[in-house]
PDB file of N, CA and C in Angstrom:
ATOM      1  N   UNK A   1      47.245 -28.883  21.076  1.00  0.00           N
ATOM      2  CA  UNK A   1      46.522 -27.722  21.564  1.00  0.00           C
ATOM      3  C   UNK A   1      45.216 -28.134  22.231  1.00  0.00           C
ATOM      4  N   UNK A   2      44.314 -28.662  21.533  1.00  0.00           N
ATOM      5  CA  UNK A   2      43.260 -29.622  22.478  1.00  0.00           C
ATOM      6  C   UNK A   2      43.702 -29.397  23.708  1.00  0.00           C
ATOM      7  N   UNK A   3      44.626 -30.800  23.652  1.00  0.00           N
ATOM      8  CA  UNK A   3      44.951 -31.349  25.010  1.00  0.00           C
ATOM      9  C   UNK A   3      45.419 -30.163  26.367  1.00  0.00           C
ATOM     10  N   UNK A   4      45.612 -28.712  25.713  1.00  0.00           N
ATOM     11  CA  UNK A   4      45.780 -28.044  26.205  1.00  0.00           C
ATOM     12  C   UNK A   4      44.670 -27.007  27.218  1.00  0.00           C
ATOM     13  N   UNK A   5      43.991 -27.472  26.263  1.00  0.00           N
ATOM     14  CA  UNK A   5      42.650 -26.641  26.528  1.00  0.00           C
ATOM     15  C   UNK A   5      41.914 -27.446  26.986  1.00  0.00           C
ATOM     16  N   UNK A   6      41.541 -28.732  26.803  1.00  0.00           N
ATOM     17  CA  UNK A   6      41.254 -29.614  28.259  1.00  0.00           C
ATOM     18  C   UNK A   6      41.575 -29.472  29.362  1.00  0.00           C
ATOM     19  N   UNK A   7      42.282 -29.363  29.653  1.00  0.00           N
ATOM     20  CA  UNK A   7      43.377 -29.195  30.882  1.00  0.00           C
ATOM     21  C   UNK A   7      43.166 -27.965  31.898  1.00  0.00           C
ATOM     22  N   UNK A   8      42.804 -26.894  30.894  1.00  0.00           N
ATOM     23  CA  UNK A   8      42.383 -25.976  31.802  1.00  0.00           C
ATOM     24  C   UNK A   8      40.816 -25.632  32.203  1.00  0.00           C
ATOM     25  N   UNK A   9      40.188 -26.930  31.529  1.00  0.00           N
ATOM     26  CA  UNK A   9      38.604 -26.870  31.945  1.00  0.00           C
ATOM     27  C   UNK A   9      38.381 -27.567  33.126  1.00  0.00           C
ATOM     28  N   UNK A  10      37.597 -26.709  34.018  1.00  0.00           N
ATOM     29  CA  UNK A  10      37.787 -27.355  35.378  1.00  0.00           C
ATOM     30  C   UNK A  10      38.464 -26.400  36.623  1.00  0.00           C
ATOM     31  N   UNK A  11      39.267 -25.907  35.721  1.00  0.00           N
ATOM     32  CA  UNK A  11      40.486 -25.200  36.560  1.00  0.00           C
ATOM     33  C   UNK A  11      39.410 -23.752  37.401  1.00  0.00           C
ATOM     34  N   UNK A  12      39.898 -23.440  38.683  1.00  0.00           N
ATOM     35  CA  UNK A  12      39.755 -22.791  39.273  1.00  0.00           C
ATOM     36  C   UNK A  12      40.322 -21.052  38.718  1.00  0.00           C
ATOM     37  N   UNK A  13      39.324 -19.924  38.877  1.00  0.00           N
ATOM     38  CA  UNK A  13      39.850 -18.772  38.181  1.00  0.00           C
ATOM     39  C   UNK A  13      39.755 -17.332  39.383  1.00  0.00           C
ATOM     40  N   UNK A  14      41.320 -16.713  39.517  1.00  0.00           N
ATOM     41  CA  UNK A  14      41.414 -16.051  40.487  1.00  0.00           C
ATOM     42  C   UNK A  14      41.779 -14.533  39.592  1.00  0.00           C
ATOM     43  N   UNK A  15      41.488 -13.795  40.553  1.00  0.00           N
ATOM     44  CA  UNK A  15      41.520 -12.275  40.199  1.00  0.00           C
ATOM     45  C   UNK A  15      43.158 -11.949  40.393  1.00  0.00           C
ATOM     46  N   UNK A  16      43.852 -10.895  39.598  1.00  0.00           N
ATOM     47  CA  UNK A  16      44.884 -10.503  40.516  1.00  0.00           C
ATOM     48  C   UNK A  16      44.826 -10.617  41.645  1.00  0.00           C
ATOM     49  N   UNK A  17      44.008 -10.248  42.622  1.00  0.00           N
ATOM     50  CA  UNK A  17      44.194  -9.975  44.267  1.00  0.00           C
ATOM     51  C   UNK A  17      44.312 -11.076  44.529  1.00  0.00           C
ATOM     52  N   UNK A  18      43.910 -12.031  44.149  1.00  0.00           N
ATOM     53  CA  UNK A  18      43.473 -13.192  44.917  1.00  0.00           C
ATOM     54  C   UNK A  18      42.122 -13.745  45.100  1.00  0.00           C
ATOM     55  N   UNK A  19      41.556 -13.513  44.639  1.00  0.00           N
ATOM     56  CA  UNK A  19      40.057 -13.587  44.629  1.00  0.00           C
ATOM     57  C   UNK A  19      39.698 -14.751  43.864  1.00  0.00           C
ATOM     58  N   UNK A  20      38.564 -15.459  44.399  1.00  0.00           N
ATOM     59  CA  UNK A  20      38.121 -16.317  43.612  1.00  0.00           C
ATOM     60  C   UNK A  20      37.357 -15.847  42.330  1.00  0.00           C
ATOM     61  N   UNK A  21      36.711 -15.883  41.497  1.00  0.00           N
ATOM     62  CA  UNK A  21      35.684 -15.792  40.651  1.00  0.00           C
ATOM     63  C   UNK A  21      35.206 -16.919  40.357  1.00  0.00           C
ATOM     64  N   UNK A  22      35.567 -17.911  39.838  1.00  0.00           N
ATOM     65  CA  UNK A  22      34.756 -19.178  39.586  1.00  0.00           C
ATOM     66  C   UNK A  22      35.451 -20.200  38.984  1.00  0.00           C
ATOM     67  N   UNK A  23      34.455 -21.309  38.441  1.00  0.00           N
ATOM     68  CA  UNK A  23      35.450 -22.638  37.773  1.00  0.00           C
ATOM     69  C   UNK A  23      35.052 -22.416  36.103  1.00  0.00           C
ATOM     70  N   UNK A  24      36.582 -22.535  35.604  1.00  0.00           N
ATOM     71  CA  UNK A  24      36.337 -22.806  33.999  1.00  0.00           C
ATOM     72  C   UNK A  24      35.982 -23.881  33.364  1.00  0.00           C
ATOM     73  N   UNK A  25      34.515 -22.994  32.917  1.00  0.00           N
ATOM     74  CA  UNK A  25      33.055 -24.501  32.355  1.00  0.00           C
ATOM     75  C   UNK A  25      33.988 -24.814  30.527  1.00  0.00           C
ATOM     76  N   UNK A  26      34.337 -24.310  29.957  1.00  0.00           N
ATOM     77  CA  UNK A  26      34.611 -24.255  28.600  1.00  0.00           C
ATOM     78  C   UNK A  26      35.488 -23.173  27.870  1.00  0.00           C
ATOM     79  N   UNK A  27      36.044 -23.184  26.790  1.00  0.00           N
ATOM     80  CA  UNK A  27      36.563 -22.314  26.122  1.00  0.00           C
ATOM     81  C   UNK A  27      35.945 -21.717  24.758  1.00  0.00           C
ATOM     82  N   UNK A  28      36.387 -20.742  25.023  1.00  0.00           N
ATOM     83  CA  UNK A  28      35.780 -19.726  23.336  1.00  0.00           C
ATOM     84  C   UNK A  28      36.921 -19.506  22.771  1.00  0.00           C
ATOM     85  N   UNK A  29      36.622 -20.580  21.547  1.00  0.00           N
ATOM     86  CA  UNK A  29      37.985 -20.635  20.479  1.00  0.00           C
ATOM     87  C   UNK A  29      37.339 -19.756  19.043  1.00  0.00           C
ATOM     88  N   UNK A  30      38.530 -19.380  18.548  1.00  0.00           N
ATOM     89  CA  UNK A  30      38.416 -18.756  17.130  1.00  0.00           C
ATOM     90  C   UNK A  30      38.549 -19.559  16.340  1.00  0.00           C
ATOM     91  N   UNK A  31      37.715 -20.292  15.510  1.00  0.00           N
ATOM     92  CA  UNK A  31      38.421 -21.413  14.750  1.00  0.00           C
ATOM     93  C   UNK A  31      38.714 -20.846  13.471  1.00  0.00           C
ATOM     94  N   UNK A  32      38.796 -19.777  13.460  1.00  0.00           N
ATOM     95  CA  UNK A  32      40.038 -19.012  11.578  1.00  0.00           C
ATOM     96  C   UNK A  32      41.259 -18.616  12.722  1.00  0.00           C
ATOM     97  N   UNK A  33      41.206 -17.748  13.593  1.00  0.00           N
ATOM     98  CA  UNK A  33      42.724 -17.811  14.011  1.00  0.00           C
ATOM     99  C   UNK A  33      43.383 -18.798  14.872  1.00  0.00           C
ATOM    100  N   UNK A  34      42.633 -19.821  14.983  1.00  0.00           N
ATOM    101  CA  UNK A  34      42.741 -21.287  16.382  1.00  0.00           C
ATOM    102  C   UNK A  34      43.308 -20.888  17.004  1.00  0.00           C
ATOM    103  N   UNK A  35      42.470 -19.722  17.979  1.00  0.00           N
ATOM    104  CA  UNK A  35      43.569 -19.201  19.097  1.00  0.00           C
ATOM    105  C   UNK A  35      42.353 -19.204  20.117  1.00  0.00           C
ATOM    106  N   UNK A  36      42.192 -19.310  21.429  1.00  0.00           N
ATOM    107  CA  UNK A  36      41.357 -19.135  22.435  1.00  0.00           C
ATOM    108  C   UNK A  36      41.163 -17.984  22.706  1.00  0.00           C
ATOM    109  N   UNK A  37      39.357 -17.085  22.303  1.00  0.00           N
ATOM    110  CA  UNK A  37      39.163 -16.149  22.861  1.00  0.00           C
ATOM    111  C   UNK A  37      38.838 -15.648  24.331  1.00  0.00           C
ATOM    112  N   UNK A  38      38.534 -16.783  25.061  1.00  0.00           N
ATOM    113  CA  UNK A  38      37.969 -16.572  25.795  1.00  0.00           C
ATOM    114  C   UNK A  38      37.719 -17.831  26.844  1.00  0.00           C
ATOM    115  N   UNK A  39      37.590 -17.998  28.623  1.00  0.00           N
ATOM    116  CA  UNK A  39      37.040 -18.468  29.158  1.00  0.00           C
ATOM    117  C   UNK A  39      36.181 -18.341  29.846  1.00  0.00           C
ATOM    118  N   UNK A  40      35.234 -19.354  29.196  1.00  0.00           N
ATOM    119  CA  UNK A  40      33.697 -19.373  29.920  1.00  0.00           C
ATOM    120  C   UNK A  40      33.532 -19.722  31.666  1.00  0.00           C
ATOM    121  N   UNK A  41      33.151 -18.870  32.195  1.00  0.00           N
ATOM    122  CA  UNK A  41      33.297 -19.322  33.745  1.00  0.00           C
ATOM    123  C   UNK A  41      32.023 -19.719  34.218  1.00  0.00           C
ATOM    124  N   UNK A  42      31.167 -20.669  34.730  1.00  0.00           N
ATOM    125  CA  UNK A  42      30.479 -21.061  35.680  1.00  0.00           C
ATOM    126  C   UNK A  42      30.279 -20.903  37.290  1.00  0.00           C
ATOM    127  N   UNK A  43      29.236 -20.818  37.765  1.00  0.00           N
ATOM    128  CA  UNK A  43      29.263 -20.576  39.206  1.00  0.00           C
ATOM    129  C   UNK A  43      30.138 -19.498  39.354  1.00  0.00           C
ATOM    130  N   UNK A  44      29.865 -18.416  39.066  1.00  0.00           N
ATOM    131  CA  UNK A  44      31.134 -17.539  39.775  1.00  0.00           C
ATOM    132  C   UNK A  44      30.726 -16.786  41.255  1.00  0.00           C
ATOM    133  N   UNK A  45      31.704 -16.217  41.786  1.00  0.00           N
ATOM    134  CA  UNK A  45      31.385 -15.871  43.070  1.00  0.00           C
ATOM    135  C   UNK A  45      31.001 -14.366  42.825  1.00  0.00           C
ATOM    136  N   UNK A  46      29.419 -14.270  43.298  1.00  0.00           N
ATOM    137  CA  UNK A  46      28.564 -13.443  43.543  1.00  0.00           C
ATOM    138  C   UNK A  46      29.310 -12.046  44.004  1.00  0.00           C
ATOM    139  N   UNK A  47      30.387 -12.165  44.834  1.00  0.00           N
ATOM    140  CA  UNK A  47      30.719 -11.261  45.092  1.00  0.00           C
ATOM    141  C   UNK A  47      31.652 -10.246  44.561  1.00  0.00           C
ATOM    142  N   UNK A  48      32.281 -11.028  42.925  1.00  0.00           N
ATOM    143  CA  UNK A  48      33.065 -10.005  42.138  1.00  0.00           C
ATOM    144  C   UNK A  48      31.920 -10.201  40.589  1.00  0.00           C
ATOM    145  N   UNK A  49      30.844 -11.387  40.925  1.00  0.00           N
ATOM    146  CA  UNK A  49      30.113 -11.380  39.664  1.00  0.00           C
ATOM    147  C   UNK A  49      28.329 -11.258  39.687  1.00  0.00           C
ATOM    148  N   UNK A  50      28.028 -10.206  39.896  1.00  0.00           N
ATOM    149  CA  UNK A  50      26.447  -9.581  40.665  1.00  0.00           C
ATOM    150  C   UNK A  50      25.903 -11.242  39.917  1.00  0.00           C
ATOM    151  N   UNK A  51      24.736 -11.443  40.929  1.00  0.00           N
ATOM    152  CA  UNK A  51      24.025 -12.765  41.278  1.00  0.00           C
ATOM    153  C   UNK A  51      24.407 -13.931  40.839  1.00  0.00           C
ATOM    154  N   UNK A  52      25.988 -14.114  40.798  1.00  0.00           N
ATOM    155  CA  UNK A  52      26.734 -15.256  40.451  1.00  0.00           C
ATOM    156  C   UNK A  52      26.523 -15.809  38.898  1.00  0.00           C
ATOM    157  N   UNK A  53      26.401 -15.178  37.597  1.00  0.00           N
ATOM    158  CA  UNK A  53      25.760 -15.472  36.531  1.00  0.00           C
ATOM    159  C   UNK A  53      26.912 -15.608  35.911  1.00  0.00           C
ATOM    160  N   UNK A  54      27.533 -16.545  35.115  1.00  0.00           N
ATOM    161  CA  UNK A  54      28.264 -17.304  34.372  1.00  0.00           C
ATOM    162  C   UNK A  54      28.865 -15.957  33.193  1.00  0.00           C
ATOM    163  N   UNK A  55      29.990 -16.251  33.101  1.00  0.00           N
ATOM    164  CA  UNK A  55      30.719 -14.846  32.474  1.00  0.00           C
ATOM    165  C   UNK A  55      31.327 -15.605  31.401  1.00  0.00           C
ATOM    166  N   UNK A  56      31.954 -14.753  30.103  1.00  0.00           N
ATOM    167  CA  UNK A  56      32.787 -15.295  29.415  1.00  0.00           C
ATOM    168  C   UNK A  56      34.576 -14.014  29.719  1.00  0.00           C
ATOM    169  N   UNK A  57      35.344 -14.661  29.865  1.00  0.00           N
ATOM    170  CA  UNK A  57      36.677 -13.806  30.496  1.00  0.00           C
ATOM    171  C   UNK A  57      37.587 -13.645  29.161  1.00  0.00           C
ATOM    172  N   UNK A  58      38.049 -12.425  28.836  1.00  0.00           N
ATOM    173  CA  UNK A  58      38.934 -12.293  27.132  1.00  0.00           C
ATOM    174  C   UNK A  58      40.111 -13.487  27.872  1.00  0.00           C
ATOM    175  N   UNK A  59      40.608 -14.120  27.131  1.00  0.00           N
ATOM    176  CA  UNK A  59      41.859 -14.820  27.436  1.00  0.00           C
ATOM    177  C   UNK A  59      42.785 -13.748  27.379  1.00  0.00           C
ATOM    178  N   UNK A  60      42.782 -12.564  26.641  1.00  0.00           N
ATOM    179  CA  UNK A  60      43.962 -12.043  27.134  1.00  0.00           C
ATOM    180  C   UNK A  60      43.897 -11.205  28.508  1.00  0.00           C
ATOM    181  N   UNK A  61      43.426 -11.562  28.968  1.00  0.00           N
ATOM    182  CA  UNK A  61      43.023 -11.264  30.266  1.00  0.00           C
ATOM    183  C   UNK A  61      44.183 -11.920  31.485  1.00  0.00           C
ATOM    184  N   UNK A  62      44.241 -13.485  30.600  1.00  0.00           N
ATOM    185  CA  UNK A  62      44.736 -14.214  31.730  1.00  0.00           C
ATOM    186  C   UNK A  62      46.251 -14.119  31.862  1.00  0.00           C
ATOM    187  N   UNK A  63      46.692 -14.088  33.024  1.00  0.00           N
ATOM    188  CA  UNK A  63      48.022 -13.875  33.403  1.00  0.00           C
ATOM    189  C   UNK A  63      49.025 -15.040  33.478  1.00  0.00           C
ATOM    190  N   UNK A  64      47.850 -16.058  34.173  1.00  0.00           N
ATOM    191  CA  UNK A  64      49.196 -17.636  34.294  1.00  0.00           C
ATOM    192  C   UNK A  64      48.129 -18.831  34.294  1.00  0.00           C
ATOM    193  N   UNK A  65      48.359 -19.669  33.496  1.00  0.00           N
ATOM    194  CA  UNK A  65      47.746 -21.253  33.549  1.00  0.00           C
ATOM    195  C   UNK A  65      48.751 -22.302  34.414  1.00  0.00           C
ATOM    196  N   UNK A  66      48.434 -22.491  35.529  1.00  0.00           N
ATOM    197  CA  UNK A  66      48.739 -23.466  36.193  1.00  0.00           C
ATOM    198  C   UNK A  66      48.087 -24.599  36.760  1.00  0.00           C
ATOM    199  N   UNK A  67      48.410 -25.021  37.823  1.00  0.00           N
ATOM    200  CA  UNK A  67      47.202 -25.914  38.891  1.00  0.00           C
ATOM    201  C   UNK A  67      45.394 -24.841  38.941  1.00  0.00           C
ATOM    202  N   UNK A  68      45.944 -23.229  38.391  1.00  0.00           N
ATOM    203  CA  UNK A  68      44.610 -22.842  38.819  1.00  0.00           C
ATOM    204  C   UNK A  68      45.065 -21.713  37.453  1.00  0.00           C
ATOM    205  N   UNK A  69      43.980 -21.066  37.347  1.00  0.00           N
ATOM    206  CA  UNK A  69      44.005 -19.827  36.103  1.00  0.00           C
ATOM    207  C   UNK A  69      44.085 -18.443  36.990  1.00  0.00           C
ATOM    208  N   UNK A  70      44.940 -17.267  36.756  1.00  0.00           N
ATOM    209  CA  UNK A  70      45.544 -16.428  37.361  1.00  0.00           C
ATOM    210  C   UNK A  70      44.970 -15.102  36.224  1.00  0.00           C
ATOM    211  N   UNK A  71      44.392 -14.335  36.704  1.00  0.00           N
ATOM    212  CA  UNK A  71      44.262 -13.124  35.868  1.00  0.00           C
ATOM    213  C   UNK A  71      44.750 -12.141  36.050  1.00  0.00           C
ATOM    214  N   UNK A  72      45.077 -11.387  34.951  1.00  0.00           N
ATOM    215  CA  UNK A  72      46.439  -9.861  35.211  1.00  0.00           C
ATOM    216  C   UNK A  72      45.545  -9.179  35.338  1.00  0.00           C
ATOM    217  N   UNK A  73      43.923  -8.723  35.236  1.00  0.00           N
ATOM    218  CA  UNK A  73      43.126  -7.685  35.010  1.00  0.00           C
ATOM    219  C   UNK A  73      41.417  -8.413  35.458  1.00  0.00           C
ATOM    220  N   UNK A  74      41.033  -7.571  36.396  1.00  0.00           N
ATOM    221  CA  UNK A  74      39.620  -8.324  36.037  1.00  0.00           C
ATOM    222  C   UNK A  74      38.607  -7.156  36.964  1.00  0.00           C
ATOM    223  N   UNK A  75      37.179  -6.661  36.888  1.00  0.00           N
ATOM    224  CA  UNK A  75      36.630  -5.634  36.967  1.00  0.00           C
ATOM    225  C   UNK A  75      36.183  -5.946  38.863  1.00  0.00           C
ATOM    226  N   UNK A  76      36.327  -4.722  39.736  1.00  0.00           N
ATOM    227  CA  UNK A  76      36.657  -4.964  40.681  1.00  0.00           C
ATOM    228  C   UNK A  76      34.531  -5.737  41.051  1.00  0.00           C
ATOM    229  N   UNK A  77      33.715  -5.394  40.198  1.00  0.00           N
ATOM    230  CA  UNK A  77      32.470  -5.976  40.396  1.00  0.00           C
ATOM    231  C   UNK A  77      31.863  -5.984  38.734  1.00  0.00           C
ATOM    232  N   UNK A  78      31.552  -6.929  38.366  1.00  0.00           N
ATOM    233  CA  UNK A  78      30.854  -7.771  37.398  1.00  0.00           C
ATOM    234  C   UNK A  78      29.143  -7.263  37.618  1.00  0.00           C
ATOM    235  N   UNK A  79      28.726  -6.466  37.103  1.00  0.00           N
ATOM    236  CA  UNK A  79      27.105  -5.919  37.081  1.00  0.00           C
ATOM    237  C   UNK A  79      26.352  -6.568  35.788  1.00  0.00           C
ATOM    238  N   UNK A  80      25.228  -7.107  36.148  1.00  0.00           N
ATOM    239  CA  UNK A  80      24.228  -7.446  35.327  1.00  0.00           C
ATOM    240  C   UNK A  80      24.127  -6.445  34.076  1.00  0.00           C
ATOM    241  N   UNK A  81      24.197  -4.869  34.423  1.00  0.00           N
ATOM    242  CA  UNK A  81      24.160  -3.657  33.524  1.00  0.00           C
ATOM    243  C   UNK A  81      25.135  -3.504  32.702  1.00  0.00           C
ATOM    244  N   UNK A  82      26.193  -3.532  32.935  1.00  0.00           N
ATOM    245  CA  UNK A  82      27.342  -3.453  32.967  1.00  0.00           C
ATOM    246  C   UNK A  82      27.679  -5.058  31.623  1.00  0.00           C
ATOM    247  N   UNK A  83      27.305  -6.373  32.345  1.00  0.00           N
ATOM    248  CA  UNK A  83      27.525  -7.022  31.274  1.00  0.00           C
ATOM    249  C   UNK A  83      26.662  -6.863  29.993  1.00  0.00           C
ATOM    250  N   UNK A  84      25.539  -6.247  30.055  1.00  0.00           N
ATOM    251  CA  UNK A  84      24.803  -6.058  28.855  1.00  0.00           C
ATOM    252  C   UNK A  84      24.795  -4.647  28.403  1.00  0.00           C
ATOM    253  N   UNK A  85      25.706  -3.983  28.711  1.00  0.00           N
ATOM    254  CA  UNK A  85      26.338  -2.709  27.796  1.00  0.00           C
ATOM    255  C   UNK A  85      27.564  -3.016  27.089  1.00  0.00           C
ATOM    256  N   UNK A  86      28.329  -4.220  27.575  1.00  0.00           N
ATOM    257  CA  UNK A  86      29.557  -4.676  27.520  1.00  0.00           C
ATOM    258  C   UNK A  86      30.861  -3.641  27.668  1.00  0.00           C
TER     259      UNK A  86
END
Protein backbone atom coordinates (compact mmCIF):
# COMPACT_ATOMS: atom_id res chain seq x y z
CA UNK A 1 0.00 0.00 0.00
CA UNK A 2 2.91 2.50 0.60
CA UNK A 3 4.23 1.75 -2.56
CA UNK A 4 0.96 2.69 -3.75
CA UNK A 5 0.65 5.86 -2.45
CA UNK A 6 4.06 6.87 -3.54
CA UNK A 7 3.22 6.49 -6.81
CA UNK A 8 0.58 8.77 -6.91
CA UNK A 9 2.64 11.66 -5.32
CA UNK A 10 3.66 13.79 -7.98
CA UNK A 11 0.88 12.82 -10.13
CA UNK A 12 -0.92 15.46 -11.99
CA UNK A 13 -4.84 16.16 -10.77
CA UNK A 14 -7.70 16.83 -13.33
CA UNK A 15 -11.33 17.82 -12.85
CA UNK A 16 -14.04 15.77 -14.58
CA UNK A 17 -13.98 18.27 -17.51
CA UNK A 18 -10.66 18.14 -17.98
CA UNK A 19 -9.23 20.68 -16.14
CA UNK A 20 -6.13 20.92 -14.54
CA UNK A 21 -6.11 21.71 -10.75
CA UNK A 22 -2.72 20.88 -9.63
CA UNK A 23 0.17 18.35 -8.63
CA UNK A 24 -0.30 15.79 -5.74
CA UNK A 25 2.20 17.18 -2.88
CA UNK A 26 1.14 14.21 -0.30
CA UNK A 27 -1.54 12.07 1.10
CA UNK A 28 -3.98 12.23 4.12
CA UNK A 29 -4.08 8.79 5.52
CA UNK A 30 -6.29 7.46 8.40
CA UNK A 31 -4.00 5.49 10.28
CA UNK A 32 -7.06 3.44 12.49
CA UNK A 33 -8.83 2.76 9.17
CA UNK A 34 -5.34 2.74 6.82
CA UNK A 35 -7.33 4.01 4.20
CA UNK A 36 -6.39 7.41 2.32
CA UNK A 37 -8.48 10.38 3.21
CA UNK A 38 -7.43 12.60 1.16
CA UNK A 39 -5.05 14.33 -1.50
CA UNK A 40 -3.06 17.15 -0.66
CA UNK A 41 -2.64 19.29 -3.82
CA UNK A 42 0.07 21.96 -4.32
CA UNK A 43 0.31 24.77 -6.81
CA UNK A 44 -3.10 24.48 -7.97
CA UNK A 45 -4.46 26.35 -10.85
CA UNK A 46 -5.81 29.67 -9.75
CA UNK A 47 -8.42 29.33 -11.97
CA UNK A 48 -10.61 26.42 -10.39
CA UNK A 49 -8.60 27.24 -6.92
CA UNK A 50 -9.05 31.30 -5.94
CA UNK A 51 -5.22 32.56 -5.57
CA UNK A 52 -3.80 29.14 -6.31
CA UNK A 53 -3.64 28.04 -2.42
CA UNK A 54 -2.90 24.38 -1.85
CA UNK A 55 -6.17 22.25 -1.15
CA UNK A 56 -6.67 18.97 0.52
CA UNK A 57 -9.21 16.76 -2.15
CA UNK A 58 -11.66 13.81 -0.15
CA UNK A 59 -10.18 10.73 -1.99
CA UNK A 60 -13.49 9.75 -2.50
CA UNK A 61 -13.65 12.25 -4.75
CA UNK A 62 -11.27 10.58 -7.07
CA UNK A 63 -12.49 8.77 -10.07
CA UNK A 64 -9.23 7.01 -11.69
CA UNK A 65 -5.42 6.70 -10.62
CA UNK A 66 -3.41 6.41 -13.58
CA UNK A 67 -0.37 8.16 -15.40
CA UNK A 68 -2.45 11.24 -13.89
CA UNK A 69 -5.35 11.43 -10.99
CA UNK A 70 -8.94 11.85 -12.56
CA UNK A 71 -11.78 13.26 -10.40
CA UNK A 72 -15.61 12.21 -10.60
CA UNK A 73 -16.63 15.54 -8.70
CA UNK A 74 -14.83 18.70 -7.99
CA UNK A 75 -16.33 22.46 -7.20
CA UNK A 76 -16.64 24.39 -10.42
CA UNK A 77 -14.38 27.38 -8.27
CA UNK A 78 -12.45 26.73 -5.01
CA UNK A 79 -13.03 30.26 -2.82
CA UNK A 80 -10.84 31.31 -0.04
CA UNK A 81 -14.55 31.73 1.86
CA UNK A 82 -15.81 28.92 0.86
CA UNK A 83 -12.65 26.83 2.00
CA UNK A 84 -12.91 28.24 5.48
CA UNK A 85 -16.65 27.56 5.94
CA UNK A 86 -15.84 24.15 4.51
Amino acid sequence: MLDEITKMMGLAVYTPSGVFVGTADNMVFDTKSRKIDGIFVNDTNPSVVERGVSVNIPYRWVQAVGDVIILKMFPDKVTLEHAKNG
